[in-house]
Each structure stands twice: as C-alpha cells, then as structure tokens.
N, C-alpha and C. Protein backbone atom coordinates (compact mmCIF):
# COMPACT_ATOMS: atom_id res chain seq x y z
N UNK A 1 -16.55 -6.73 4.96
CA UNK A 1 -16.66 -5.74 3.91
C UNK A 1 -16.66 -6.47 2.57
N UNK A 2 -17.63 -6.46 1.71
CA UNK A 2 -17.94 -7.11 0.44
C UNK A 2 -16.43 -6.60 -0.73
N UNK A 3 -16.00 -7.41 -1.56
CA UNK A 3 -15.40 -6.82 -2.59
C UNK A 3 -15.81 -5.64 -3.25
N UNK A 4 -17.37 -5.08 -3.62
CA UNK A 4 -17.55 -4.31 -4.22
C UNK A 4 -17.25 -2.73 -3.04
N UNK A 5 -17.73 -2.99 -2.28
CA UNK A 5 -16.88 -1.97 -1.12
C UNK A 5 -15.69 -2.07 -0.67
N UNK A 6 -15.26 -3.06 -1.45
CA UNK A 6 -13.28 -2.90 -0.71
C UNK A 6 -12.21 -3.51 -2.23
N UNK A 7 -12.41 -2.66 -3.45
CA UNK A 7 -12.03 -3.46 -4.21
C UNK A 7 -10.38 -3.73 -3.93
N UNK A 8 -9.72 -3.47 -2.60
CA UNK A 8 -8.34 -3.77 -2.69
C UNK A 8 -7.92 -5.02 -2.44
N UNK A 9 -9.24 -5.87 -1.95
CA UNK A 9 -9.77 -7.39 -1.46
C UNK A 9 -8.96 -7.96 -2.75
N UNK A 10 -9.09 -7.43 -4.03
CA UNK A 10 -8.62 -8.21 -5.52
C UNK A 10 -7.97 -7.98 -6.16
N UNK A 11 -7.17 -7.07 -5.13
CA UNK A 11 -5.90 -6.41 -6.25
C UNK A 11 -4.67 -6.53 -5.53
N UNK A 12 -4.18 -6.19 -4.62
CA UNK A 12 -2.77 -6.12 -3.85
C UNK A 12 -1.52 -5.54 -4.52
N UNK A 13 -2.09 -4.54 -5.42
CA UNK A 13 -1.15 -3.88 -5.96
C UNK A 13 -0.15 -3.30 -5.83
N UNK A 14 -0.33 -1.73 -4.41
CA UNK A 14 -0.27 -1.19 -3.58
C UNK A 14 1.10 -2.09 -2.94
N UNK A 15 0.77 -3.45 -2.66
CA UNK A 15 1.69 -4.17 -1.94
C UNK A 15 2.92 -4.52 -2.58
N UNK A 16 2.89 -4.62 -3.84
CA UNK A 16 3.85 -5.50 -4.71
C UNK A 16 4.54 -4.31 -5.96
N UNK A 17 4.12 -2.82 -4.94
CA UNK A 17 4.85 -1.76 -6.38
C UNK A 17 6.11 -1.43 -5.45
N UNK A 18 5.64 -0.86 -4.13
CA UNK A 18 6.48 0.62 -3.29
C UNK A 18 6.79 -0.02 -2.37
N UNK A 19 8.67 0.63 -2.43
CA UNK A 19 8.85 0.33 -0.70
C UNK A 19 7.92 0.86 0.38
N UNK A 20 8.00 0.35 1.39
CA UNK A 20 7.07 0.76 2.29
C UNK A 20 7.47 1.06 3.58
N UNK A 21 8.35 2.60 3.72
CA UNK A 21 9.37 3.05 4.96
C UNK A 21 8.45 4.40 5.37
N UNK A 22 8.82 4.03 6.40
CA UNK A 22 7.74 4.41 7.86
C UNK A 22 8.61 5.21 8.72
N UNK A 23 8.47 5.75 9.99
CA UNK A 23 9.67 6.18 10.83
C UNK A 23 9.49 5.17 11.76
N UNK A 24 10.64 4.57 12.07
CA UNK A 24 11.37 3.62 12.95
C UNK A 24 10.42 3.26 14.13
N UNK A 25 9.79 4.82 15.34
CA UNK A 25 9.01 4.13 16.24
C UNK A 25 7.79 3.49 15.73
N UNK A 26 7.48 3.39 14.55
CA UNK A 26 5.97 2.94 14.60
C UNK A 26 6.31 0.96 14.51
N UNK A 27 7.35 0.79 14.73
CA UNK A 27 7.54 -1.03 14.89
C UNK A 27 7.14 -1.26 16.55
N UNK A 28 7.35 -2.37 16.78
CA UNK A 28 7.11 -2.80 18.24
C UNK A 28 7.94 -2.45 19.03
N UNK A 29 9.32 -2.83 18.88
CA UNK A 29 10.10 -2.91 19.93
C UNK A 29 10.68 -0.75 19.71
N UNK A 30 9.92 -0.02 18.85
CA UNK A 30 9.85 1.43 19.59
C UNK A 30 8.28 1.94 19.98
N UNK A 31 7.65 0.82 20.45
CA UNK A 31 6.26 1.75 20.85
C UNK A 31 4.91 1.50 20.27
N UNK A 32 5.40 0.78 18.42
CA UNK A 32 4.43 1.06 17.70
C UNK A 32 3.68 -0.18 17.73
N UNK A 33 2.73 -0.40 16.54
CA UNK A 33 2.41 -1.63 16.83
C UNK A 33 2.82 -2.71 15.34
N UNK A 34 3.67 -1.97 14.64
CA UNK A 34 3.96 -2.72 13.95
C UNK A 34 4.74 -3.98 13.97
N UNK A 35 5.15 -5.03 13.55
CA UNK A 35 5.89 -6.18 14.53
C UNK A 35 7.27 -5.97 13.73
N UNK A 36 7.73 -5.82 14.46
CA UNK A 36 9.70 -5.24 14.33
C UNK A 36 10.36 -6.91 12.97
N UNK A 37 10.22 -7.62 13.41
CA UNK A 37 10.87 -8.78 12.79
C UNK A 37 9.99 -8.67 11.24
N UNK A 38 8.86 -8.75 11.03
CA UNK A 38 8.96 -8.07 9.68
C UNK A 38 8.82 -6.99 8.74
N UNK A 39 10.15 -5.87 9.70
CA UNK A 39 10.77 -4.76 9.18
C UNK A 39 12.17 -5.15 9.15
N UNK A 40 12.99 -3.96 7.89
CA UNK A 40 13.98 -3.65 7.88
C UNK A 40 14.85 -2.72 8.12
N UNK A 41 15.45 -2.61 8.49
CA UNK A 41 16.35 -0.98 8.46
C UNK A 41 16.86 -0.25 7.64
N UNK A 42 16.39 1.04 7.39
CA UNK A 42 16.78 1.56 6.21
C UNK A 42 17.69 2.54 6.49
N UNK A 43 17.68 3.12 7.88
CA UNK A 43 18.78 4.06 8.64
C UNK A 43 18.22 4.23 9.88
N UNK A 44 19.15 5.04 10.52
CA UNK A 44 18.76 5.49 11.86
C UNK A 44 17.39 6.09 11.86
N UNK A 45 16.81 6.20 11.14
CA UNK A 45 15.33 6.73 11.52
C UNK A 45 14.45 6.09 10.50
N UNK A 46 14.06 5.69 9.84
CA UNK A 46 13.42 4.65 9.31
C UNK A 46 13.38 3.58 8.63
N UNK A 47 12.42 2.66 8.63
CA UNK A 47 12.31 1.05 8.51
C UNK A 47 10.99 1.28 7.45
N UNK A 48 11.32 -0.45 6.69
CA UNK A 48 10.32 -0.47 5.60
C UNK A 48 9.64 -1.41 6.19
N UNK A 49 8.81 -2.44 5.33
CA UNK A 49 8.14 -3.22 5.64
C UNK A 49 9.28 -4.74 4.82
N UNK A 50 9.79 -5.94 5.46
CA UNK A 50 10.33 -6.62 4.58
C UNK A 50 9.88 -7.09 3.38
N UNK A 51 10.53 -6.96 2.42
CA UNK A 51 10.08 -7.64 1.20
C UNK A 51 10.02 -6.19 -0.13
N UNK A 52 9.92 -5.02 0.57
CA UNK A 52 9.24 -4.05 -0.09
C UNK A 52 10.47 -3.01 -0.59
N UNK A 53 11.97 -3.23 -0.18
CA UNK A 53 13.07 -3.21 -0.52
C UNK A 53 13.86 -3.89 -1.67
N UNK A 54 13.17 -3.76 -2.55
CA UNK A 54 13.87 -5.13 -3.72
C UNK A 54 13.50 -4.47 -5.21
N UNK A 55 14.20 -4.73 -5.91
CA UNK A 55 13.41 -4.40 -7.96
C UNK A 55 12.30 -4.68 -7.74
N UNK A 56 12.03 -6.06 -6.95
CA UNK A 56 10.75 -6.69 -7.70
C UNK A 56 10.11 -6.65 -6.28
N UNK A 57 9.04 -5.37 -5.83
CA UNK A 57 9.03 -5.34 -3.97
C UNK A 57 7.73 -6.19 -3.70
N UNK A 58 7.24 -6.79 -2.54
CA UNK A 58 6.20 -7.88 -2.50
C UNK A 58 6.66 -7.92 -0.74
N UNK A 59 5.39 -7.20 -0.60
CA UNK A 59 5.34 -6.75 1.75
C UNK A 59 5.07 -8.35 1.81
N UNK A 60 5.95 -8.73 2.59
CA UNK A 60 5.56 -9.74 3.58
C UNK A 60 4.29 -10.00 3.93
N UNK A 61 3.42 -8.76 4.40
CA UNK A 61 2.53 -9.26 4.86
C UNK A 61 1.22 -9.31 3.39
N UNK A 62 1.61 -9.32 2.37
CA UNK A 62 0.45 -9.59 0.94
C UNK A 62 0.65 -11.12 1.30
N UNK A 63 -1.16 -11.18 1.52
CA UNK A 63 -1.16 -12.98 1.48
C UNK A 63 -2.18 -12.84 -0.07
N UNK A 64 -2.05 -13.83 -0.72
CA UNK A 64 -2.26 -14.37 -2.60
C UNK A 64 -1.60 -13.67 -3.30
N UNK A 65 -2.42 -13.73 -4.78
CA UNK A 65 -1.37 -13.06 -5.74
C UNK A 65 -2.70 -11.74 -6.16
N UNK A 66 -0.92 -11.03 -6.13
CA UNK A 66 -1.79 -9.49 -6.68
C UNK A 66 -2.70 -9.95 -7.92
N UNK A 67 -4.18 -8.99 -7.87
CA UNK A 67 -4.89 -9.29 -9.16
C UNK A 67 -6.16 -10.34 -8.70
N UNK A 68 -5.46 -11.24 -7.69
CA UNK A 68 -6.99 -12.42 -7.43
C UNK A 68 -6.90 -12.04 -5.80
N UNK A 69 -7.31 -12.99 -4.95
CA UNK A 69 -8.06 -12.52 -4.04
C UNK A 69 -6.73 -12.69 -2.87
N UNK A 70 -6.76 -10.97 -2.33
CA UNK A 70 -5.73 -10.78 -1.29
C UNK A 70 -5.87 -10.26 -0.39
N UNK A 71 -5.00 -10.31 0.95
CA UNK A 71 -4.78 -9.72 2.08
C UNK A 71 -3.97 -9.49 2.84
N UNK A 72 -4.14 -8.48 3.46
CA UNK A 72 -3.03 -8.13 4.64
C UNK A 72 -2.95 -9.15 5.87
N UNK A 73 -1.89 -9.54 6.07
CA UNK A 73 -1.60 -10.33 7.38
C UNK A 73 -1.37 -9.44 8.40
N UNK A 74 -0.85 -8.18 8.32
CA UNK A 74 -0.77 -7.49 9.41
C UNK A 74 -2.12 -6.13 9.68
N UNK A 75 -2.74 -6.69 8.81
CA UNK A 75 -4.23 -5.21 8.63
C UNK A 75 -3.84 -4.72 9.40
N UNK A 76 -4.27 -4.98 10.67
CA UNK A 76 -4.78 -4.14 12.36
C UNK A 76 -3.40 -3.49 12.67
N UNK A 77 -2.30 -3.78 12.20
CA UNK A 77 -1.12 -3.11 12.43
C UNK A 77 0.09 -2.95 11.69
N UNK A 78 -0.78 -2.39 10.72
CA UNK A 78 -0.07 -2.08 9.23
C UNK A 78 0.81 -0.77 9.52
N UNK A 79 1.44 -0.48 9.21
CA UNK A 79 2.01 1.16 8.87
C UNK A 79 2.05 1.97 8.39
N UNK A 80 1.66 3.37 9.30
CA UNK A 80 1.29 4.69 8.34
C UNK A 80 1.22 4.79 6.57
N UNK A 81 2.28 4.19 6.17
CA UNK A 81 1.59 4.41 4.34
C UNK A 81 1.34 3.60 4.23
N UNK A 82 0.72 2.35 4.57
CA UNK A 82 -0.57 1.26 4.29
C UNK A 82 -1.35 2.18 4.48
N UNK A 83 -1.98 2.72 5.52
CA UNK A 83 -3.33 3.33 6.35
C UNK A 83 -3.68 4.36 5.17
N UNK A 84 -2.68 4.84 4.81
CA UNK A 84 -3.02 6.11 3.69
C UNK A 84 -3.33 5.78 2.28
N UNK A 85 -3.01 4.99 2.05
CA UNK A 85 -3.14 4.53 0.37
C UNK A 85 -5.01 4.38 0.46
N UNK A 86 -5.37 4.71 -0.71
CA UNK A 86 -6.98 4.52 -1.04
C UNK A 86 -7.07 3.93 -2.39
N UNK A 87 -7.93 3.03 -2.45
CA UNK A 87 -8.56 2.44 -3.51
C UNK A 87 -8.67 3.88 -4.49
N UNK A 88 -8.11 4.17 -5.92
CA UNK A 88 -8.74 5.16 -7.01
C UNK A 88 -7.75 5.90 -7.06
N UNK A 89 -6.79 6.22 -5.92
CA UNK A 89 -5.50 7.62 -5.60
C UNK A 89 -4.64 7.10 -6.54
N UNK A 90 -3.99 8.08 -6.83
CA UNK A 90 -2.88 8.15 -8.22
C UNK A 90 -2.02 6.85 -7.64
N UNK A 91 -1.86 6.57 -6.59
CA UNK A 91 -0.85 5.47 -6.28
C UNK A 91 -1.53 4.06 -6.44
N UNK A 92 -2.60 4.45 -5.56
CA UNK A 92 -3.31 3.50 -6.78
C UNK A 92 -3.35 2.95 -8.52
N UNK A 93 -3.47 3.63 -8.81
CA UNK A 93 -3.53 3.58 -10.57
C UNK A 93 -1.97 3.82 -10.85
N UNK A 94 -1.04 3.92 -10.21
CA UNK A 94 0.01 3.30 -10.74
C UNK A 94 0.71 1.99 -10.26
N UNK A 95 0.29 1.74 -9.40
CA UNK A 95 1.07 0.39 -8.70
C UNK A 95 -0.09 -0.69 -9.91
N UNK A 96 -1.55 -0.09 -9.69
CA UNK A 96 -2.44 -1.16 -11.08
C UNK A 96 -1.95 -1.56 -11.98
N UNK A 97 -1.59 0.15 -13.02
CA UNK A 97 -1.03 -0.08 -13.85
C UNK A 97 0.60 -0.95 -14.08
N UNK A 98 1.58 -0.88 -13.22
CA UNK A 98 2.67 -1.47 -12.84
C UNK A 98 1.93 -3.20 -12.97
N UNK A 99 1.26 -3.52 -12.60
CA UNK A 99 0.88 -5.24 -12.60
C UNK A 99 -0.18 -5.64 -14.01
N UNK A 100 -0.53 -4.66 -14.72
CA UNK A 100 -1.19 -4.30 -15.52
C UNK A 100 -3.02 -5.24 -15.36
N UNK A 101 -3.22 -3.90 -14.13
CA UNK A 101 -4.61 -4.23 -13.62
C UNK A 101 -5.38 -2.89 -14.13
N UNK A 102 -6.68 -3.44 -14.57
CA UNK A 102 -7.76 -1.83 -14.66
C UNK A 102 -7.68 -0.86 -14.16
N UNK A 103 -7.78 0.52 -14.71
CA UNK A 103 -8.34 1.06 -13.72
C UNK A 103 -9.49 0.88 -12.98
N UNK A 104 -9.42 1.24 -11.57
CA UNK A 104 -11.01 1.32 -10.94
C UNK A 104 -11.68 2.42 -11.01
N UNK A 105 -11.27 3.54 -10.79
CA UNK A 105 -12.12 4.62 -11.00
C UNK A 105 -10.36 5.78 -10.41
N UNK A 106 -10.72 6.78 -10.68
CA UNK A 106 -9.75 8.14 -10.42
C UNK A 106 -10.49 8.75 -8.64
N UNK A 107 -9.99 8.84 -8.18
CA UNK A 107 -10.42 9.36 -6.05
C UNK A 107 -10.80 10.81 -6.95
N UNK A 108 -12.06 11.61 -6.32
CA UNK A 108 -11.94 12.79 -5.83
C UNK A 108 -10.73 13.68 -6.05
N UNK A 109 -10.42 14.94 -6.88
CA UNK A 109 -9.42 15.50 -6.29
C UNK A 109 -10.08 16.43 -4.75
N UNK A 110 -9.00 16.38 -4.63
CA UNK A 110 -8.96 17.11 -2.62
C UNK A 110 -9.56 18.24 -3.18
N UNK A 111 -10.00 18.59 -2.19
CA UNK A 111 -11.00 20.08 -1.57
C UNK A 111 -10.05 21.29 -2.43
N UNK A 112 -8.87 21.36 -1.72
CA UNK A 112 -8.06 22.35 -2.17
C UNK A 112 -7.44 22.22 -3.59
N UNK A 113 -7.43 20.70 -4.54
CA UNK A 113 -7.06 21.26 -5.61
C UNK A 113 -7.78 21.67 -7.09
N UNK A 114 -7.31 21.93 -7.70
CA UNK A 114 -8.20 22.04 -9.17
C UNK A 114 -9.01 20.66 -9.70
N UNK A 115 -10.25 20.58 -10.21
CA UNK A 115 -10.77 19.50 -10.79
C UNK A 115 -9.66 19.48 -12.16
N UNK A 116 -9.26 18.30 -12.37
CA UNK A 116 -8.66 17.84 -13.91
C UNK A 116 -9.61 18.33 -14.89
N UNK A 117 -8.94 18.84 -16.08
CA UNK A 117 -10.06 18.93 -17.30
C UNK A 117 -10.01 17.80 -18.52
N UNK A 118 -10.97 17.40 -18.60
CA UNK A 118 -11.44 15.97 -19.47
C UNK A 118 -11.49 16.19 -20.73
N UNK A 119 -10.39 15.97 -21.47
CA UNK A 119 -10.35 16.33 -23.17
C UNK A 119 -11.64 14.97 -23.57
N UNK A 120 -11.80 16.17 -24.73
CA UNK A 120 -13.19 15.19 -25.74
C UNK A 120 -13.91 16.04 -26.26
C-alpha cells in the first residue's frame, strides 16, 4: 500500500497519544490473537497494549518515530482500537495535533450524523 493510500505509513500518531485497553480475551493466552507479553493489566477485564499506559504513551509495537516513516510490529494482530482508528477521524486529528503534525483531511461524518457547518 503506497503512502499516499496509507498516510498512517508517516505518522504514528495514533500510537504515541492513547492508552490502548481492549477486553482481556482478545490477548493470546485468552483466545485472541494478540500476544499477551506485550500487554498489561489494567483489571480483571481489561489489558492495554504495553507502553500505552504512561504521561508520555508510545505502543510497543510503533516501530520509527512518529511523523517519519512508521509501523506496526504487531499489524496482523493488533487490537480492536488499533483496527478502528482511521486516517482523518477526530482521533486522528487529535493524537496529530498532540505531536504537532498536519492535518490530513477531516473522515466523512457517518451516515447518521449532521454534516458540520463551515464558517466563511
């Protein structure tokens, strides 16, 4: 997938804003396929991703530095709020803004909500 179709290839933003807690079975040793050793425990029912628990949070699995050219070490078995985050979504454009990266563009609002109105 080219950078211009995957601009998260150059940012790793996403990785280095939000904890990243999941429910507990989605690690290995309950079923899932996430790999248990780099998770943490956050209680009896869910686990983050290590690293993503801290002031300053940074997933284990972000390989470079947010901003130049990055990746997931665990892609293929990332966890439910990896899978969900999209290039443009408000979480997007704030974890950007948090590293003080561009915006890329604003996602679609969803089907069901109101279009934003554009002062000017």
């Amino acid at each position: 997938m080219s950078e211009k179709s995957n601009p998260c290839q150059s940012c790793g933003a996403c990785c280095a804003s939000f904890r990243v807690s999941f429910y507990w079975a989605e690690a290995d040793d309950g079923g899932g396929p996430v790999p248990g050793h780099l998770t943490e425990k956050l209680n009896d029912w869910t686990r983050c991703m290590r690293g993503t628990w801290s002031a300053s949070p940074r997933c284990v699995g972000l390989q470079g530095e947010v901003g130049g050219s990055v990746g997931c070490g665990v892609y293929p078995l990332r966890p439910s709020p990896c899978r969900e985050v999209e290039a443009g979504s408000a979480q997007c454009l704030k974890a950007r803004a948090i590293h003080g990266l561009p915006v890329l563009w604003e996602a679609p609002a969803a089907a069901n909500e109101p279009e934003p109105l554009l002062a000017g």
